[in-house]
Protein backbone atom coordinates (compact mmCIF):
# COMPACT_ATOMS: atom_id res chain seq x y z
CA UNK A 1 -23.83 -11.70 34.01
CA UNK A 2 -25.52 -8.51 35.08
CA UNK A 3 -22.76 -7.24 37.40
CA UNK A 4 -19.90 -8.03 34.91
CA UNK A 5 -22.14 -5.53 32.33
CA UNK A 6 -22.58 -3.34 35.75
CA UNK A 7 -18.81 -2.86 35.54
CA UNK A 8 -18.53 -2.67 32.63
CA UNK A 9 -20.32 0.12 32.04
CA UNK A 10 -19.04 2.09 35.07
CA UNK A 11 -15.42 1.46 33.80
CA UNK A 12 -16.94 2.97 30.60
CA UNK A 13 -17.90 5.95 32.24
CA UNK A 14 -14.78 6.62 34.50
CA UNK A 15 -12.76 6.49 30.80
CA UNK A 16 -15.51 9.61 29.83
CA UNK A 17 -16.66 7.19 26.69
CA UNK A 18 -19.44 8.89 24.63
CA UNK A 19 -23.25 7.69 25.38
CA UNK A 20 -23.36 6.18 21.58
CA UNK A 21 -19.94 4.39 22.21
CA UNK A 22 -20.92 2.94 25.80
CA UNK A 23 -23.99 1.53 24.11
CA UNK A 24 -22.60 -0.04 20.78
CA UNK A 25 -19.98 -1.42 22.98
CA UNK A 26 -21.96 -2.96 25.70
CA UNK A 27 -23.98 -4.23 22.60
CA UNK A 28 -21.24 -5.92 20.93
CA UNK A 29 -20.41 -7.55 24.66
CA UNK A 30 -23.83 -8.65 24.48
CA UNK A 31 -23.48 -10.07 21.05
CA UNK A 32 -20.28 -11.78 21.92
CA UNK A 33 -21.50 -13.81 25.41
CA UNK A 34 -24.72 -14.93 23.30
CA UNK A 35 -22.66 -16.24 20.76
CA UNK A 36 -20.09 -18.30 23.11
CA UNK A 37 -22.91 -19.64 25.56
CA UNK A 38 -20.61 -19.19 28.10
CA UNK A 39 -19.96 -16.99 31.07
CA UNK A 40 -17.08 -14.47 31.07
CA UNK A 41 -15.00 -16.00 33.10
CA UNK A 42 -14.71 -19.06 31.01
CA UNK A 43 -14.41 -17.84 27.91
CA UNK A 44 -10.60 -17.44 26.64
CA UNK A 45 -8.94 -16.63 23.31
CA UNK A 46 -10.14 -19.02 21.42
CA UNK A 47 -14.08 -17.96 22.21
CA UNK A 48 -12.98 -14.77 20.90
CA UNK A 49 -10.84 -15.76 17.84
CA UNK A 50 -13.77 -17.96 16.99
CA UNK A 51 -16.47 -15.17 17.35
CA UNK A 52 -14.49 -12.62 15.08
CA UNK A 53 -13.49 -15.29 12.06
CA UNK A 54 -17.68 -15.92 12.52
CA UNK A 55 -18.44 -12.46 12.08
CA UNK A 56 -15.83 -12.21 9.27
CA UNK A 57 -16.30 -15.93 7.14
CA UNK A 58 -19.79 -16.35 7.72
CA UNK A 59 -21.56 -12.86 8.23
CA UNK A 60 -18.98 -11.26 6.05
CA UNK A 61 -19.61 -8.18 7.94
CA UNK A 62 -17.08 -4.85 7.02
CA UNK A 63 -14.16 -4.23 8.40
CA UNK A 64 -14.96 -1.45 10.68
CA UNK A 65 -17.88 -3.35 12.54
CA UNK A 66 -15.32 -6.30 12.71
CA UNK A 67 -13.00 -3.60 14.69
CA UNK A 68 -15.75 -2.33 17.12
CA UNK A 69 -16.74 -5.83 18.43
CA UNK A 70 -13.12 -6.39 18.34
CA UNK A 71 -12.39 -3.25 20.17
CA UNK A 72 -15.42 -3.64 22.98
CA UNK A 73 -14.60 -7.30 23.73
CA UNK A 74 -10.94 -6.50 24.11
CA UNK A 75 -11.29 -3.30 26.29
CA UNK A 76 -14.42 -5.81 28.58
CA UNK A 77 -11.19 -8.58 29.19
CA UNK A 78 -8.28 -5.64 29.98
CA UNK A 79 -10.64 -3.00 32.17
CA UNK A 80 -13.31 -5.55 33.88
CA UNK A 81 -11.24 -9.18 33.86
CA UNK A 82 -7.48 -8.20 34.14
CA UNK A 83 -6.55 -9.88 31.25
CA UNK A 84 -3.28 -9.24 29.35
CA UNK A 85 -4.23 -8.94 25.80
CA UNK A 86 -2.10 -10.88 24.25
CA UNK A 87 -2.27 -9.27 20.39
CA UNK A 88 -0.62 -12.22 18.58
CA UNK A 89 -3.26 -14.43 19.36
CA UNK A 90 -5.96 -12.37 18.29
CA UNK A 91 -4.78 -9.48 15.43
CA UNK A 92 -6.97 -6.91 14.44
CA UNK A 93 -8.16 -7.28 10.90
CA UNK A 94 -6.70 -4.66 8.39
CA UNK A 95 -9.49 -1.82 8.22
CA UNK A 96 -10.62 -1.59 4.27
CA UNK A 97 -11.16 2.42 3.92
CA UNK A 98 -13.70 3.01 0.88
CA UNK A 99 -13.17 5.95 -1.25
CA UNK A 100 -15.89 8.48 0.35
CA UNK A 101 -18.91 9.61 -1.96
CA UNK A 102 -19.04 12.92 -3.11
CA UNK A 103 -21.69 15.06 -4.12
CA UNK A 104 -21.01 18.47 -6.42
CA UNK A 105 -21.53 21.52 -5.47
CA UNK A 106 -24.39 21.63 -7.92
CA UNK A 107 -25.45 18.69 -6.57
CA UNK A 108 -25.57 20.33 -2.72
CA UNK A 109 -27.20 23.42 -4.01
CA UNK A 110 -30.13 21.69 -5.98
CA UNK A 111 -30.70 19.40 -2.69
CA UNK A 112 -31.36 22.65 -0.44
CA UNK A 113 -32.85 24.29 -3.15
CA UNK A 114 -35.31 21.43 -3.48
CA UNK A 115 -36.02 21.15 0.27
CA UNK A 116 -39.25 23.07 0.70
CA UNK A 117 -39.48 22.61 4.29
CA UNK A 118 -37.86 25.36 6.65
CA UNK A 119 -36.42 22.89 9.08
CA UNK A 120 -35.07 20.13 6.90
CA UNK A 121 -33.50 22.39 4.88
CA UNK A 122 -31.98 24.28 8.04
CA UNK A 123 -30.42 20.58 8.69
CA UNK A 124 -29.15 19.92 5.94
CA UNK A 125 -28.02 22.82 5.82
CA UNK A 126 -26.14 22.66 8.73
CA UNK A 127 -24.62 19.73 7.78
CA UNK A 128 -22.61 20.26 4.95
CA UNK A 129 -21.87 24.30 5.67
CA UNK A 130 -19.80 22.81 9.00
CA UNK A 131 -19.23 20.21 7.94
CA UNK A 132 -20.81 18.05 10.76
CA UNK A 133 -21.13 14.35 11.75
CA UNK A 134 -24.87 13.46 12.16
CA UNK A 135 -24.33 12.72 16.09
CA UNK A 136 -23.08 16.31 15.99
CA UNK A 137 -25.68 17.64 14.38
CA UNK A 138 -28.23 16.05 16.27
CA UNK A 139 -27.15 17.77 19.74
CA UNK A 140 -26.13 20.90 19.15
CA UNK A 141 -28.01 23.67 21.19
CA UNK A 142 -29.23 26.92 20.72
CA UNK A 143 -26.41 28.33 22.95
CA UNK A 144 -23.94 26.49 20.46
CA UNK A 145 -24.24 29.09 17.95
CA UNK A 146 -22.34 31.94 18.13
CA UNK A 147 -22.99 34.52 15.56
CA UNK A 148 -20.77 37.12 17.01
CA UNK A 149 -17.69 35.12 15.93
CA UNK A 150 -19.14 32.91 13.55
CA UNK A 151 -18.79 29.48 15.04
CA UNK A 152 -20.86 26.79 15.95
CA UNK A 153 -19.48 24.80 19.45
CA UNK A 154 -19.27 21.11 19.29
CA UNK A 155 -19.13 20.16 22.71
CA UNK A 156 -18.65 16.57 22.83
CA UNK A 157 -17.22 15.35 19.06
CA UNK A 158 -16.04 11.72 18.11
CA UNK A 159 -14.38 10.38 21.29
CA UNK A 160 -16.19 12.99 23.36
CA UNK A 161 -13.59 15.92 22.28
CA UNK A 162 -15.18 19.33 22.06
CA UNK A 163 -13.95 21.29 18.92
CA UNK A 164 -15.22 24.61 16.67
CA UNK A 165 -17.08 24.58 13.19
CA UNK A 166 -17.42 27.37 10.79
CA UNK A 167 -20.65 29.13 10.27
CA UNK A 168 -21.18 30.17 7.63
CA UNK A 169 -22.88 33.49 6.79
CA UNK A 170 -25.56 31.79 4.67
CA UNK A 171 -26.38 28.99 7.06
CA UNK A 172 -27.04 32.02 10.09
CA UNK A 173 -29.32 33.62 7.63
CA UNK A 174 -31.31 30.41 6.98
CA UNK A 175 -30.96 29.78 10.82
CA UNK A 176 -32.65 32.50 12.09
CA UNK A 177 -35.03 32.52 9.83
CA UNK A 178 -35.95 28.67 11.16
CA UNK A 179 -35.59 30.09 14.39
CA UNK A 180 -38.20 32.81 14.04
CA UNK A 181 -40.74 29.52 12.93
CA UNK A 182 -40.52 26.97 14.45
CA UNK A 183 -38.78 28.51 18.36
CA UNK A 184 -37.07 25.76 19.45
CA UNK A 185 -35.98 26.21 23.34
CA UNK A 186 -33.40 24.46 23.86
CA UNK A 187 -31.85 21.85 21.16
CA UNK A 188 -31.48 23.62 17.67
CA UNK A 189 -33.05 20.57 15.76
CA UNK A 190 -35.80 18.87 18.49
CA UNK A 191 -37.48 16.32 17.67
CA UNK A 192 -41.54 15.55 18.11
CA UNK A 193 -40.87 15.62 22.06
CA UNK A 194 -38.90 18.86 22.17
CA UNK A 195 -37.28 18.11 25.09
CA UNK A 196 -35.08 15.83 22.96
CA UNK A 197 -33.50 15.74 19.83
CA UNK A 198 -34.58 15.06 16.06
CA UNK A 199 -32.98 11.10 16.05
CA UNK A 200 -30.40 9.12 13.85
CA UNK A 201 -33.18 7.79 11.60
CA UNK A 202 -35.70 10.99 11.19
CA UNK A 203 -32.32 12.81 9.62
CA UNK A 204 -31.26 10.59 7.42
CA UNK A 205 -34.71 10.03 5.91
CA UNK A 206 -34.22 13.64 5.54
CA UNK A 207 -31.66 13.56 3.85
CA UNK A 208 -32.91 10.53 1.69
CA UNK A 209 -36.05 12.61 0.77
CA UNK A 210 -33.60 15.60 -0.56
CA UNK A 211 -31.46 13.24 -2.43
CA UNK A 212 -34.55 11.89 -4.48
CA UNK A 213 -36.22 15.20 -4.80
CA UNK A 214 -32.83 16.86 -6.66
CA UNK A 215 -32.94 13.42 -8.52
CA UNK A 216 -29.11 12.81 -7.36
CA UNK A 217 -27.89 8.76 -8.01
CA UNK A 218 -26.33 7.17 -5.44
CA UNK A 219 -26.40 10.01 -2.82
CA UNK A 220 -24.84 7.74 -0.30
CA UNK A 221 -25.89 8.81 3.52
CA UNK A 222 -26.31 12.15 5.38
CA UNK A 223 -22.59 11.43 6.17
CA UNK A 224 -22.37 12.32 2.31
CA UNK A 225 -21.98 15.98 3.55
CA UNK A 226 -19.45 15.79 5.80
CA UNK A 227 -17.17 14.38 2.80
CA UNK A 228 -18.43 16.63 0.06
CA UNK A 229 -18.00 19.72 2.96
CA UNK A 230 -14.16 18.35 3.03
CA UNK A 231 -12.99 17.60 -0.67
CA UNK A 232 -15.14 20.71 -1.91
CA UNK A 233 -12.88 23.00 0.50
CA UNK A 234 -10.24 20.93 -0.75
CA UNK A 235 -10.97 21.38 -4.35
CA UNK A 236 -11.38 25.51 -3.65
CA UNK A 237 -7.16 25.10 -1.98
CA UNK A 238 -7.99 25.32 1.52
CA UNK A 239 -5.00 23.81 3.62
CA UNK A 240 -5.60 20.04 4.80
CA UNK A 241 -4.43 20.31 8.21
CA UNK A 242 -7.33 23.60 8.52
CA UNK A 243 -9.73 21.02 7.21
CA UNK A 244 -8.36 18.53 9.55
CA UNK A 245 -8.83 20.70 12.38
CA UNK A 246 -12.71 21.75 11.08
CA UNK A 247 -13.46 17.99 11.06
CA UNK A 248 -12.00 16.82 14.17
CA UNK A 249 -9.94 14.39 13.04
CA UNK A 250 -7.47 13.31 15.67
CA UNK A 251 -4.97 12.44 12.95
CA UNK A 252 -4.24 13.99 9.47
CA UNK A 253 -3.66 10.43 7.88
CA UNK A 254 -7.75 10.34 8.21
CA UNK A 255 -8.25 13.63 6.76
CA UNK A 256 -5.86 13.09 3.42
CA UNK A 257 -8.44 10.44 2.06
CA UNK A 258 -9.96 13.49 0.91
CA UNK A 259 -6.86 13.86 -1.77
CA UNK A 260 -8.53 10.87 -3.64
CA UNK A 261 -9.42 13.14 -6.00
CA UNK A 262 -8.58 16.50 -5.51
CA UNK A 263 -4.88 16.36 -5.68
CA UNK A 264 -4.46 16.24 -9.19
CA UNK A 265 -6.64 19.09 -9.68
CA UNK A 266 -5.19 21.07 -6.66
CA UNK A 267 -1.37 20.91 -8.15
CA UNK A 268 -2.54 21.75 -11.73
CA UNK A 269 -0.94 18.21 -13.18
CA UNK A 270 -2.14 16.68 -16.11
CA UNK A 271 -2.46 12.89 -17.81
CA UNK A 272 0.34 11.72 -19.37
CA UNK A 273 -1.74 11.26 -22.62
CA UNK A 274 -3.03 14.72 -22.56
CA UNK A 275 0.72 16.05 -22.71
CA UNK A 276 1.54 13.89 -25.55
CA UNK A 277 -1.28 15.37 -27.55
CA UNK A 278 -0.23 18.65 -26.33
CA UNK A 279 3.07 18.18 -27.42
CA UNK A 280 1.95 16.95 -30.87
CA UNK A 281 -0.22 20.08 -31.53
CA UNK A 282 3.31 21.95 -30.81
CA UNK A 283 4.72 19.80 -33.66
CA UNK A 284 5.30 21.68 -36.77
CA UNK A 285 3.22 20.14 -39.71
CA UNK A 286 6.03 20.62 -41.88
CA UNK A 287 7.78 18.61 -40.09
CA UNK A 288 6.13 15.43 -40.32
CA UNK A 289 6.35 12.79 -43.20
């Protein structure tokens, strides 16, 4: 098994795939060949069709982990077997997209506010001025921050394109401020070890501790940011395609989720029933019976 992982993985690599995406997918390979207690080579579509309604009827896992093991199996039997995927015989499952929580603004500002500590404030921070993913967050570098033109450089974004976020003027001030205390050399955000960075779980447990210290409900994840970064532009009539572009989305049908909300407000339209009783209040009084 070890030298079908082996290419695998260097297939993986000649594409460019992301570190995080090399390893979920290898993992969901993994899962997949423990599952079918077979080797590779004798698995066929029905191993696989069997494994995915598994992971659907009996673990009743989400949609979008459904679509990852889906995606990793598929790419294993195209780049490392030769197989022709044959897509009628095994259809991806429709991806549900949930409605993204959303904090307030009020609700932002009382988190940071809140957040006595320099550095966890400087994170979050971070976060939701730019608008970042966690991943994102997690390994940017001092050299990534450039005041002169206000911009922070992501240099390897979902699907390992680079992009530019906004920085904004209060984030630098809070940044160098961190910067003056705590010196990191090298990664803006290190973790214990500072030749590495904070990790996945240390920021969200962060962000978990803000959430309860502002005394927010259902404050969602540290990806909470990201979407209350894009609707509150939104709400304020920034264009979507700029927000698009900020996010690094590689399509704007991912971006206009944010108009779940927002649209109404953005075009100034109103509930039917709130025109009626407008229109009412227009009536005159001598008019009526």
């Amino acid at each position: 098994m070890n030298h079908f992982y082996d290419q695998y993985q260097y297939t993986m690599d000649i594409r460019g795939f992301a570190e995080i995406t090399k390893k979920t997918y290898l993992n969901h390979l993994q899962l997949f060949f423990r599952f079918t207690k077979k080797s590779p080579g004798q698995c066929g579509y029905d191993d696989v069709r069997r494994y995915l309604h598994h992971l659907i009827v009996a673990r009743k896992l989400s949609s979008y982990y459904i679509n990852i093991a889906y995606s990793a199996i598929k790419f294993f039997y195209e780049s490392t077997l030769r197989w022709k995927w044959e897509m009628k015989h095994i259809p991806r499952i429709p991806r549900k997209r949930p409605i993204p929580r959303v904090l307030t603004e009020t609700a932002v500002k009382a988190m940071l506010e809140k957040t006595e500590n320099l550095k966890h404030r400087a994170i979050l921070s971070t976060a939701y001025s730019s608008g970042l993913r966690i991943s994102e967050l997690m390994h940017l570098r001092i050299k990534d921050i450039d005041s002169a033109n206000m911009r922070i450089y992501i240099r390897r974004g979902k699907g390992g394109a680079p992009r530019t976020a906004i920085l904004s003027k209060a984030n630098l001030l809070l940044l160098r401020e961190y910067w003056k205390e705590y010196r990191p050399k090298e990664w803006l955000f290190p973790g214990q070890d500072q030749s590495k960075p904070l990790s996945n779980r240390t920021v969200q447990t962060i962000y978990k501790e803000a959430v309860k210290r502002a005394s927010i409900e259902d404050g969602g994840s540290m990806h909470t940011l990201r979407h209350s970064f894009a609707t509150h532009l939104l709400n304020h009539g920034e264009n979507l395609n700029t927000i698009r572009e900020l996010l690094g989305h590689s399509s704007l049908t991912s971006t206009t989720i944010y108009l779940h909300v927002t649209q109404a407000q953005l075009m100034g339209l109103k509930s039917p029933q709130d025109m009626w009783v407008e229109e009412s209040a227009k009536e005159d009084p001598r008019d009526a019976d």
